[in-house]
C-alpha atoms as a PDB file:
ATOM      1  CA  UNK A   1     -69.236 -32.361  -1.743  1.00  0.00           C
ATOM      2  CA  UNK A   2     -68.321 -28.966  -0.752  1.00  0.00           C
ATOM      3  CA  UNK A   3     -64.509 -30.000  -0.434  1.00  0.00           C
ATOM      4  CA  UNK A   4     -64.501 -31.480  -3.816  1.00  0.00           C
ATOM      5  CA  UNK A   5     -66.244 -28.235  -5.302  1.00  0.00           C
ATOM      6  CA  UNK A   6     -63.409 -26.306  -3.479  1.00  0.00           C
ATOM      7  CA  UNK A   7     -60.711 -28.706  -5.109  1.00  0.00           C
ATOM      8  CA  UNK A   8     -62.053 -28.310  -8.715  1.00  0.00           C
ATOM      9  CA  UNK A   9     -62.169 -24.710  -8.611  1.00  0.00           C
ATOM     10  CA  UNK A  10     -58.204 -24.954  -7.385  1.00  0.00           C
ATOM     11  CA  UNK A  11     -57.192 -27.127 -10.233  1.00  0.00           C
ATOM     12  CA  UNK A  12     -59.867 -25.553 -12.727  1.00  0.00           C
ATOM     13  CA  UNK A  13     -57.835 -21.668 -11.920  1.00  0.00           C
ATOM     14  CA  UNK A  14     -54.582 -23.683 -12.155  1.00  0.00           C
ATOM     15  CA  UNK A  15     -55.278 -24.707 -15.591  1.00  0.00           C
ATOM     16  CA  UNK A  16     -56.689 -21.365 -16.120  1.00  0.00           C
ATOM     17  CA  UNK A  17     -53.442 -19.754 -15.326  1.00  0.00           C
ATOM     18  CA  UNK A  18     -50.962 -21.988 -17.179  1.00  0.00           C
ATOM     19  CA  UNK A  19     -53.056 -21.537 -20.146  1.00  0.00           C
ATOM     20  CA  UNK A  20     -52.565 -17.882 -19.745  1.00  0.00           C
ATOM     21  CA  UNK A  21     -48.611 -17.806 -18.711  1.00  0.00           C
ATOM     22  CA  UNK A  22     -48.568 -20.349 -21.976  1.00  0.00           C
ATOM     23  CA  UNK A  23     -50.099 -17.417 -24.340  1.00  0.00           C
ATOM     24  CA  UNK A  24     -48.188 -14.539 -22.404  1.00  0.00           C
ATOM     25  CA  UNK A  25     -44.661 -16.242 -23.633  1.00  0.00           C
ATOM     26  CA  UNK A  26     -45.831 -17.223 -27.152  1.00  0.00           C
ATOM     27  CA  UNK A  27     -46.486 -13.228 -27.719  1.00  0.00           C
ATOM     28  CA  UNK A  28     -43.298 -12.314 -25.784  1.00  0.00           C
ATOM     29  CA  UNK A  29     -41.429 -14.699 -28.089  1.00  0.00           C
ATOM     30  CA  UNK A  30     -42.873 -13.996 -31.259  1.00  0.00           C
ATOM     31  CA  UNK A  31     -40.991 -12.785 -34.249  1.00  0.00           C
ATOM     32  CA  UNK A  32     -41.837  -8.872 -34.562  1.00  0.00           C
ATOM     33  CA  UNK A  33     -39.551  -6.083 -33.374  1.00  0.00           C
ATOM     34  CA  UNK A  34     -39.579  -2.370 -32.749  1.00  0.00           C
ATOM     35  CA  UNK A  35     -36.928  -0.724 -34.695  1.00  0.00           C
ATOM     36  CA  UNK A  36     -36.927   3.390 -34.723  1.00  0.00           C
ATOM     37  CA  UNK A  37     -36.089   5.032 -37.890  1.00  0.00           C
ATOM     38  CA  UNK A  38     -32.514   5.339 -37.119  1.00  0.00           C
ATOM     39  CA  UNK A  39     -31.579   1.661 -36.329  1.00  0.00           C
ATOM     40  CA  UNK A  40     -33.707   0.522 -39.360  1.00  0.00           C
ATOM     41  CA  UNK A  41     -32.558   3.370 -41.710  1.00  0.00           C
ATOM     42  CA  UNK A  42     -35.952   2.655 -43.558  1.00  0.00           C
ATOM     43  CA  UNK A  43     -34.533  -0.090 -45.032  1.00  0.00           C
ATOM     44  CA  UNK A  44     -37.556  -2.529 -46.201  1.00  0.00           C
ATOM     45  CA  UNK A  45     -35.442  -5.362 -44.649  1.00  0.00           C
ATOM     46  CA  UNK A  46     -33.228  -5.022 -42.197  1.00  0.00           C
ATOM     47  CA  UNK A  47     -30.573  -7.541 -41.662  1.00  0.00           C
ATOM     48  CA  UNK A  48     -30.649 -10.331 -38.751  1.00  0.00           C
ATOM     49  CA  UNK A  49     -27.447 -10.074 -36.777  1.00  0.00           C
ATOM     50  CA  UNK A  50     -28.022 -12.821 -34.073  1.00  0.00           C
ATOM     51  CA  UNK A  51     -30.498 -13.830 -31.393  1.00  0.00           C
ATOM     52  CA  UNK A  52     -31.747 -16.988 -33.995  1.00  0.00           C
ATOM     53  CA  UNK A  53     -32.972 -14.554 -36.532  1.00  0.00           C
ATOM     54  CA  UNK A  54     -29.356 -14.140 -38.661  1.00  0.00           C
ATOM     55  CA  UNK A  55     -29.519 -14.001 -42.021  1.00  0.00           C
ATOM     56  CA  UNK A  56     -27.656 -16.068 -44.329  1.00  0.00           C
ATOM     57  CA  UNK A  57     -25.078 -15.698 -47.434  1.00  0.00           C
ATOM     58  CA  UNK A  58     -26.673 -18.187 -49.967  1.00  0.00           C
ATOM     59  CA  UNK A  59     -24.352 -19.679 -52.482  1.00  0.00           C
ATOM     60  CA  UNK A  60     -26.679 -20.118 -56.025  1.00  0.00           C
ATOM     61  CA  UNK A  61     -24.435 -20.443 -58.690  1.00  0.00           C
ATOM     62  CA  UNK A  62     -20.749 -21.494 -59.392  1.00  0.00           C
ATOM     63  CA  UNK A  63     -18.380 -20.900 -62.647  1.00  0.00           C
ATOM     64  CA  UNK A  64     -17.911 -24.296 -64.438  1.00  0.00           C
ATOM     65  CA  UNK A  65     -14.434 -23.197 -64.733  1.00  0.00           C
ATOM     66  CA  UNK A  66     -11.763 -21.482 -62.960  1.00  0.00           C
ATOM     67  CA  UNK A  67      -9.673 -18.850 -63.652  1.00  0.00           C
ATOM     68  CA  UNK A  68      -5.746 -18.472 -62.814  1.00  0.00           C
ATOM     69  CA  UNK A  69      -4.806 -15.259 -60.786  1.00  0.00           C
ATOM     70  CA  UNK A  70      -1.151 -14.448 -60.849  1.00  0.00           C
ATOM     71  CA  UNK A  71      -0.339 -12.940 -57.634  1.00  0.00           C
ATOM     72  CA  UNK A  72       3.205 -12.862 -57.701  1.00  0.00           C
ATOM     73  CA  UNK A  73       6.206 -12.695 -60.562  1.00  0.00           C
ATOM     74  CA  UNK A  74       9.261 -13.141 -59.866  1.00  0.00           C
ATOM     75  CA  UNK A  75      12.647 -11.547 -61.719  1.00  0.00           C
ATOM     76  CA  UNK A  76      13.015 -12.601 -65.530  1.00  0.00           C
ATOM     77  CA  UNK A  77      15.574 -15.232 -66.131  1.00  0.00           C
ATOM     78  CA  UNK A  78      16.856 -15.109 -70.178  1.00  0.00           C
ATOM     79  CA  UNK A  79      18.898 -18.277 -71.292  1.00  0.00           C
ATOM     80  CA  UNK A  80      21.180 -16.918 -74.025  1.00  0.00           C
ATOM     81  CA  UNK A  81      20.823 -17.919 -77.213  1.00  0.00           C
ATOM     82  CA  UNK A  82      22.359 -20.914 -78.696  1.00  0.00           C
ATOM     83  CA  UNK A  83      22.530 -22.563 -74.922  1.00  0.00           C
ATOM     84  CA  UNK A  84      20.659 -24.549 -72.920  1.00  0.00           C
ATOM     85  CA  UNK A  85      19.987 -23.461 -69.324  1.00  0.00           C
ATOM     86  CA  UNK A  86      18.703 -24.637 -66.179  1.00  0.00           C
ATOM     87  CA  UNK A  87      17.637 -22.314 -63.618  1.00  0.00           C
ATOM     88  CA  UNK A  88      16.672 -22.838 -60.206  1.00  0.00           C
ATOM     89  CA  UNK A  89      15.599 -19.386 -58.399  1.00  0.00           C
ATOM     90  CA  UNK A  90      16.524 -21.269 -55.636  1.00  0.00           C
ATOM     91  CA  UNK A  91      14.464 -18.729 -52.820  1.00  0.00           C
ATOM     92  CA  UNK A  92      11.575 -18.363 -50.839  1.00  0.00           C
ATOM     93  CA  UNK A  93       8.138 -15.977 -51.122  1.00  0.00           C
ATOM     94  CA  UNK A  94       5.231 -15.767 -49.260  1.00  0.00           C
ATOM     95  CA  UNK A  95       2.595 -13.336 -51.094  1.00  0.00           C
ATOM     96  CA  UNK A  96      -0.763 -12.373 -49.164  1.00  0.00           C
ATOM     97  CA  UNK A  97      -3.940 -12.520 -51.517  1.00  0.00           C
ATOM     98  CA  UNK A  98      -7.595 -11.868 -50.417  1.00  0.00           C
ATOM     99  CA  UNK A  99      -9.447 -14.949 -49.520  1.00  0.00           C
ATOM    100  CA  UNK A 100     -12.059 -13.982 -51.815  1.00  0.00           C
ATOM    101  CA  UNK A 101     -12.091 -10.650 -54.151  1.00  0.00           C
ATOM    102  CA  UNK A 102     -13.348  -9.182 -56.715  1.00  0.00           C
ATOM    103  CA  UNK A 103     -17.139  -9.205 -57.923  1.00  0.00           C
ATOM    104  CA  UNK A 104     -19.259  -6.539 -55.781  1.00  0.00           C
ATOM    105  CA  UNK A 105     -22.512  -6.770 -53.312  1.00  0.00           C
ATOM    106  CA  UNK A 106     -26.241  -5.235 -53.921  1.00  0.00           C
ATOM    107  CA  UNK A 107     -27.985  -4.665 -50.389  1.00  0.00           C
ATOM    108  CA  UNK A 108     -31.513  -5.282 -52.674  1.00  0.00           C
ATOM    109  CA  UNK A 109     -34.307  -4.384 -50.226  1.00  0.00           C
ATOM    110  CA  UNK A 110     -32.033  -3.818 -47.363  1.00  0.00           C
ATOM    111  CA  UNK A 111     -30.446  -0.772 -48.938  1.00  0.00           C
ATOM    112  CA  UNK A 112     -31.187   2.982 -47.025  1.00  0.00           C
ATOM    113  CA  UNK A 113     -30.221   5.676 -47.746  1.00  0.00           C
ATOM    114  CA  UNK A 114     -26.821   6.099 -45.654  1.00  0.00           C
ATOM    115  CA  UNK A 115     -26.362   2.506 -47.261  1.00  0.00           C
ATOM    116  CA  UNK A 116     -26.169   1.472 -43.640  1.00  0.00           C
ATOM    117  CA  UNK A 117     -26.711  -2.145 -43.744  1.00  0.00           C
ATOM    118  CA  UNK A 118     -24.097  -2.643 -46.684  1.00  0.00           C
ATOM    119  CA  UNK A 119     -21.307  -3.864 -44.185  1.00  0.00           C
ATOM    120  CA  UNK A 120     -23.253  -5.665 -42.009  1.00  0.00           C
ATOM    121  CA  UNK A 121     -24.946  -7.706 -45.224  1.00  0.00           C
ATOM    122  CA  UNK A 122     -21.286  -8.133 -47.200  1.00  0.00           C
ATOM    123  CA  UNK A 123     -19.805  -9.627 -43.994  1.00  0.00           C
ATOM    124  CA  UNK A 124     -22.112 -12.902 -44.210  1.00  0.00           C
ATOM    125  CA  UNK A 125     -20.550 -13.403 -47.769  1.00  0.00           C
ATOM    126  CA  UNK A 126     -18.067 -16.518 -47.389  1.00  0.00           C
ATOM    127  CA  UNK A 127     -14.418 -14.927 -47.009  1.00  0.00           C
ATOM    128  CA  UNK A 128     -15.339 -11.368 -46.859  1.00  0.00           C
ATOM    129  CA  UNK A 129     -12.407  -9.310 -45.471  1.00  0.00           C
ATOM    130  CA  UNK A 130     -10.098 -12.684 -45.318  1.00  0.00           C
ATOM    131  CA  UNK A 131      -6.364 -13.024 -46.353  1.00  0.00           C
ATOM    132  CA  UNK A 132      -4.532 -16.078 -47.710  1.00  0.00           C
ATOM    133  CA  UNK A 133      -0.499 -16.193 -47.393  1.00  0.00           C
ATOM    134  CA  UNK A 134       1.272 -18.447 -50.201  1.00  0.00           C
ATOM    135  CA  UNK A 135       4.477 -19.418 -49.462  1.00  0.00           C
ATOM    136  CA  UNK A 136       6.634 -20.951 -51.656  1.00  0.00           C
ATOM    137  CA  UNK A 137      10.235 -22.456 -52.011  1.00  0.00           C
ATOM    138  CA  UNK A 138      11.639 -22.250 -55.071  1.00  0.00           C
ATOM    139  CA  UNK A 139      14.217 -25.269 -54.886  1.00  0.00           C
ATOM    140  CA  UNK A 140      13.659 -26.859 -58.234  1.00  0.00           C
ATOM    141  CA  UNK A 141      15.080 -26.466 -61.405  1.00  0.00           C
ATOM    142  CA  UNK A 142      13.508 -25.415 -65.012  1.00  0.00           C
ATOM    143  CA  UNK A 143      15.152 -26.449 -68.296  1.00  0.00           C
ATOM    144  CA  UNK A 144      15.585 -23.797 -70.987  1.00  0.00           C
ATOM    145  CA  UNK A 145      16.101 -23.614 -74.487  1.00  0.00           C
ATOM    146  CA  UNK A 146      17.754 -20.381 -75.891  1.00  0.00           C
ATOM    147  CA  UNK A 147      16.169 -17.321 -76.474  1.00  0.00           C
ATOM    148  CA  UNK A 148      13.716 -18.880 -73.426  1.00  0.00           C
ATOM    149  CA  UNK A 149      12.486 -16.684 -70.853  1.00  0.00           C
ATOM    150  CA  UNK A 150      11.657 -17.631 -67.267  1.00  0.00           C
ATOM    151  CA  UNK A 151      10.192 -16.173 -64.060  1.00  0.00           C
ATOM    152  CA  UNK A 152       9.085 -18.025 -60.764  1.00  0.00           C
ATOM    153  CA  UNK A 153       5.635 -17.024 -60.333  1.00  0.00           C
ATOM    154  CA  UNK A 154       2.529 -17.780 -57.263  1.00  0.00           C
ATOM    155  CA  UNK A 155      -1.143 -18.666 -58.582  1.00  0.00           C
ATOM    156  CA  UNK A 156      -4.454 -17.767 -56.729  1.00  0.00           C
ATOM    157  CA  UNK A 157      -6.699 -20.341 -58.466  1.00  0.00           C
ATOM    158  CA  UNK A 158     -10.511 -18.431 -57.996  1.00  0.00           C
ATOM    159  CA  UNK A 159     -13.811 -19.374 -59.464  1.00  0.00           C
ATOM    160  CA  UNK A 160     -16.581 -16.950 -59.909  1.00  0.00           C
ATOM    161  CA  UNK A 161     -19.749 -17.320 -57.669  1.00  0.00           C
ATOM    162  CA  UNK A 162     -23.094 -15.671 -57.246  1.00  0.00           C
ATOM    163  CA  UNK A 163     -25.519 -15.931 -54.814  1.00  0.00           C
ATOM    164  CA  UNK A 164     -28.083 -13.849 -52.468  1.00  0.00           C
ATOM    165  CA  UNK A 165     -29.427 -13.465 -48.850  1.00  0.00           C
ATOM    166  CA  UNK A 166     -31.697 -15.059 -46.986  1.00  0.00           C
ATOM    167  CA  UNK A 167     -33.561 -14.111 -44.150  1.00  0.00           C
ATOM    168  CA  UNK A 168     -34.427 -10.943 -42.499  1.00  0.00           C
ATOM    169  CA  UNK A 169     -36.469  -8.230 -40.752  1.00  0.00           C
ATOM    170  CA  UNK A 170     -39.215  -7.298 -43.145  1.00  0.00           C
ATOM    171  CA  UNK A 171     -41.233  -3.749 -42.626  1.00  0.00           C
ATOM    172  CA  UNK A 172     -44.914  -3.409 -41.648  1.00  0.00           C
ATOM    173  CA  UNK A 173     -47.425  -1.311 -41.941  1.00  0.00           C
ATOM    174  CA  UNK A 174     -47.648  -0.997 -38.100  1.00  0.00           C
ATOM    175  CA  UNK A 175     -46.065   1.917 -36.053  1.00  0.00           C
ATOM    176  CA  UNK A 176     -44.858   0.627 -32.247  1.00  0.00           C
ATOM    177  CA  UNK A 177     -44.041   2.851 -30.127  1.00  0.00           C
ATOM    178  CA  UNK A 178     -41.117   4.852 -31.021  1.00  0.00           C
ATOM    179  CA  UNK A 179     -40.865   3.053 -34.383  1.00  0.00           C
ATOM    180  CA  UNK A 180     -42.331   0.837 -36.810  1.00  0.00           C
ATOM    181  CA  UNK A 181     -42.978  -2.925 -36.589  1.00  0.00           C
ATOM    182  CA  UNK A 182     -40.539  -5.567 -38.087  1.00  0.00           C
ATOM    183  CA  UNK A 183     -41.215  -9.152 -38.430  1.00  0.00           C
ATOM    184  CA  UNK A 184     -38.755 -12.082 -38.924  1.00  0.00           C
ATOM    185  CA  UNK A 185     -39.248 -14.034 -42.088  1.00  0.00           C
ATOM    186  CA  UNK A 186     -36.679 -16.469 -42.442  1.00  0.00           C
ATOM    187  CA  UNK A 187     -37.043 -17.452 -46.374  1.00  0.00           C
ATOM    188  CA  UNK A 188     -36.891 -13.843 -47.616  1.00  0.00           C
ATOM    189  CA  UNK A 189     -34.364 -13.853 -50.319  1.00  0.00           C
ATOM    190  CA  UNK A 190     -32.945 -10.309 -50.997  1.00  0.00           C
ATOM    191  CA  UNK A 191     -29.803  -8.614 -52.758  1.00  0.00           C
ATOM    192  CA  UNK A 192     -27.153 -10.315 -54.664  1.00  0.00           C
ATOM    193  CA  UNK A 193     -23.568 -10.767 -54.171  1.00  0.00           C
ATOM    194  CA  UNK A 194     -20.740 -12.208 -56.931  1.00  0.00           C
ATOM    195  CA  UNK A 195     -17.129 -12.891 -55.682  1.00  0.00           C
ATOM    196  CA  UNK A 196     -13.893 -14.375 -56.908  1.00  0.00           C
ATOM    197  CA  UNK A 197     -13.259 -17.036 -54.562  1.00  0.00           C
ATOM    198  CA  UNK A 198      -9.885 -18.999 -53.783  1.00  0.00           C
ATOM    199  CA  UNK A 199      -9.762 -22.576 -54.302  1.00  0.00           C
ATOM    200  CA  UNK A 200      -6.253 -23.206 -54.422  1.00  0.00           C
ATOM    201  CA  UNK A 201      -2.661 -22.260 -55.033  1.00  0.00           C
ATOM    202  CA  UNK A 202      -0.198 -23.010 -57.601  1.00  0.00           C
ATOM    203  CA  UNK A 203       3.302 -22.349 -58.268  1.00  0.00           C
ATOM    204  CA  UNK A 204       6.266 -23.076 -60.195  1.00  0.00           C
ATOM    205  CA  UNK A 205       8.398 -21.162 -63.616  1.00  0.00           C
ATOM    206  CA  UNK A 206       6.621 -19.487 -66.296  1.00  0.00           C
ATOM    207  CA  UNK A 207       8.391 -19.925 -69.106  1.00  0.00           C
ATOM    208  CA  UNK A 208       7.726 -17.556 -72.203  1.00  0.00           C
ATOM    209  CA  UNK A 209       4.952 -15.667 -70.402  1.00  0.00           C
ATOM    210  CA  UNK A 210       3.170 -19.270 -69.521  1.00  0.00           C
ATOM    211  CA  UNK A 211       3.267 -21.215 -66.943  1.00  0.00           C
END
């Protein structure tokens, strides 16, 4: 009897302390932080940057339409009048366009004074700070009336969109040491962005001003 009293009490404080190792890593991984006044900025929410707590560029809404950007014109051709003319520029052009411009970005509840968390927040927006090169060989040939005028020109086809972010550190009431406490809610929806975003290219003669 007295060896099997001995053996529950083992497995009895073995239980006992995975129980408490179990509870010790649920705190340590829980979703609060520390963050001093300067890292937070006293921003009411403060940005996720990685670690599993990022927060996300949300698309809401898209233009029903698009709109054509013209990037590029080329030199004016004239046909003279009483002719008929075909003209081939007959060269090539590669034009660099932001990936997606235009529009502008509201930080919302993550704003602070020194606007710190504005390029941190703009850089989850789809495109943000990204180029597109158009290239385009002119080889083919437009017909023209007289009087016409005609120019090779590029096309940035963009369509408007608006959305908002998601996710992020919200502020407590609670000072920590050094700071105040933070906790992670990941369906927080904050700010709003709008940008101009590229969809495609086109290209060819615009004749008269229109393509």
């Amino acid at each position: 009897m007295r060896r099997t009293s001995w053996l529950n009490r083992v497995l009895m404080c073995g239980a006992l302390a995975i129980a408490t190792l179990a509870t010790t890593e649920g705190t340590a991984s829980a979703a609060t932080q520390c963050f001093t006044q300067s890292y937070s900025d006293g921003a009411n929410i403060v940005p996720g940057t990685g670690g599993g707590n990022t927060t996300r560029a949300i698309t809401r809404q898209r233009a029903g339409n698009t709109w054509d950007d013209w990037v590029w014109r080329g030199t004016e051709f004239q046909c003279p009048r009483g002719r008929t003319c075909e003209y081939a520029w007959e060269k090539s052009k590669t034009t660099t366009t932001g990936w997606a411009i235009g529009g502008g970005t509201d930080l919302g509840n993550a704003s602070s004074p020194s606007k710190k968390w504005y390029n941190t927040v703009v850089s989850f927006v789809g495109g943000y700070q990204k180029t597109t090169q158009l290239t385009t060989a002119f080889t083919w040939t437009v017909h023209l009336e007289g009087g016409d005028v005609a120019q090779p020109v590029q096309v940035a086809v963009r369509r408007w969109t608006q959305g908002d972010f998601s996710g992020g550190w919200e502020r407590t009431n609670r000072g920590c040491r050094g700071g105040t406490t933070y906790e992670w809610n990941g369906n927080v929806r904050f700010g709003n962005w709008t940008r101009d975003v590229f969809e495609k290219e086109k290209v060819g003669y615009a004749v008269n001003g229109r393509m």
